[in-house]
Protein backbone atom coordinates (compact mmCIF):
# COMPACT_ATOMS: atom_id res chain seq x y z
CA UNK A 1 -64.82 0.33 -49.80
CA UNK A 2 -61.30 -0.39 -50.46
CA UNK A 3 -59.11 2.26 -49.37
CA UNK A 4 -56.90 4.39 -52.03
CA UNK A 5 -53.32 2.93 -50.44
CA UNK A 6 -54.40 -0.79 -50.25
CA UNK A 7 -56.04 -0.41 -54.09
CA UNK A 8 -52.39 0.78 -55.19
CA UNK A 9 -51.08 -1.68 -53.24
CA UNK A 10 -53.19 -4.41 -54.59
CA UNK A 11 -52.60 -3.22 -58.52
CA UNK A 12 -48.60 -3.15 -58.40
CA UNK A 13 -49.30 -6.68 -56.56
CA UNK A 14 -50.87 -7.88 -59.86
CA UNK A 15 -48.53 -6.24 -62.30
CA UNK A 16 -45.37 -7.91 -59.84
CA UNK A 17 -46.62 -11.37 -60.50
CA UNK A 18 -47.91 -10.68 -64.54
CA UNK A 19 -44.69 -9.30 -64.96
CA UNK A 20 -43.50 -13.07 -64.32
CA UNK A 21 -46.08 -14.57 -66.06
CA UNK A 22 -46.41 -12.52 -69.39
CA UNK A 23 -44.29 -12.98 -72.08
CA UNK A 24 -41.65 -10.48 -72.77
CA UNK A 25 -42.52 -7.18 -74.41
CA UNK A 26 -46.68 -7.67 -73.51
CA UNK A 27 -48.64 -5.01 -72.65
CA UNK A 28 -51.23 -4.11 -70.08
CA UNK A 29 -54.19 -1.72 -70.96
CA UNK A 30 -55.14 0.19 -67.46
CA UNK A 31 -58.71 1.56 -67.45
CA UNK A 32 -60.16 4.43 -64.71
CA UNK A 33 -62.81 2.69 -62.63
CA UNK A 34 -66.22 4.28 -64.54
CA UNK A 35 -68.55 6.79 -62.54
CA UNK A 36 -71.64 3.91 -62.24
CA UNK A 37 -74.27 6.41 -61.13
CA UNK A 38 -74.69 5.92 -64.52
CA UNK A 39 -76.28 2.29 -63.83
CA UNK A 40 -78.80 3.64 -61.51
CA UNK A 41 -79.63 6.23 -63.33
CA UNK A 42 -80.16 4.67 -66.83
CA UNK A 43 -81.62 1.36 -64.75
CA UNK A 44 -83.64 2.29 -61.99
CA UNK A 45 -86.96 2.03 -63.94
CA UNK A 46 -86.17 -0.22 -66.16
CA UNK A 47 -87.86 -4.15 -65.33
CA UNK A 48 -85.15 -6.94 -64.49
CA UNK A 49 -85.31 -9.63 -66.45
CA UNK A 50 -86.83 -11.58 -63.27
CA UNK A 51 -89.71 -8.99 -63.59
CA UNK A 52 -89.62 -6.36 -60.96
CA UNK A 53 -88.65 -3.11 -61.39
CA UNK A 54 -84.47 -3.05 -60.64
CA UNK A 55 -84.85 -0.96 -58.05
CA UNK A 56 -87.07 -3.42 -55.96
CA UNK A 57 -84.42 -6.20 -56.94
CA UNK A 58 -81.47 -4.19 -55.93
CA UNK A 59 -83.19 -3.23 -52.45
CA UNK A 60 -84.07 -6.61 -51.77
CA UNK A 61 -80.00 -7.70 -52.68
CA UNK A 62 -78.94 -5.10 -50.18
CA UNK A 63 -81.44 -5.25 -47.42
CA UNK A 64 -79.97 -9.35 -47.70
CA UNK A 65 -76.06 -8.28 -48.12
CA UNK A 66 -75.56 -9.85 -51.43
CA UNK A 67 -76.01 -7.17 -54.16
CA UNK A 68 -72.74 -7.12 -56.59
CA UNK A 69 -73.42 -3.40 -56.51
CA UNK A 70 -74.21 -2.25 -53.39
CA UNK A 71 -72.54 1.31 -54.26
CA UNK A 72 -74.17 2.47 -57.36
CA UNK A 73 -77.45 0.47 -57.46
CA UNK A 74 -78.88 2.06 -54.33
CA UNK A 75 -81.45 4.23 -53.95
CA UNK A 76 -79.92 6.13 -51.63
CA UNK A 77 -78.09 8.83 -53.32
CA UNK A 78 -75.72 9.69 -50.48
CA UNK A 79 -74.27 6.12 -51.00
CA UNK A 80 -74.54 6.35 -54.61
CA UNK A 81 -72.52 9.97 -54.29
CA UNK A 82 -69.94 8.06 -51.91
CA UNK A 83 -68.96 5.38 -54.33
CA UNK A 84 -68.82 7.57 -57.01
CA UNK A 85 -66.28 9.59 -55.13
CA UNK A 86 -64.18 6.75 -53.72
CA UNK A 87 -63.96 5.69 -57.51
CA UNK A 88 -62.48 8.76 -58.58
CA UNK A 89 -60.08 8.99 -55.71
CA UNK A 90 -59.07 5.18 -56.83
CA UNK A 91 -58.19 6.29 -60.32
């Protein structure tokens, strides 16, 4: 999980070199990363559109080290508590 200093890091990066790019007088809309518990929770019995249940498809993505969303679609709440807290500690 990206750490708090390298994520600030990483953002005043981005706005350094859109601050060369944009034109003059843009704007920049800055969202807080979401709590995605919400994902598992609203998701977990739900059927994938490859026809398993999600939470067989996101077990098999992590067991194999590809899952876009390791964090919140996990069945392991402790993880799932973890990412939820390193997102709020990001915002």
């Amino acid at each position: 999980m990206t750490q708090p200093s390298n994520f600030k890091e990483n953002i005043l990066e981005i706005w350094s070199f859109l601050d060369t790019k944009l034109p003059k007088g843009s704007h920049i809309i800055v969202l807080g990363v979401a709590d995605g518990r919400v994902l598992y929770d609203t998701l977990s019995n739900k059927i994938h559109p490859i026809g398993i249940d999600y939470n067989t498809f996101y077990n098999f993505l992590n067991c194999n080290k590809k899952s876009p969303c390791h964090g919140w679609m996990n069945t392991d709440s402790d993880i799932r508590d973890a990412t939820s807290k390193r997102a709020m500690e990001l915002n």
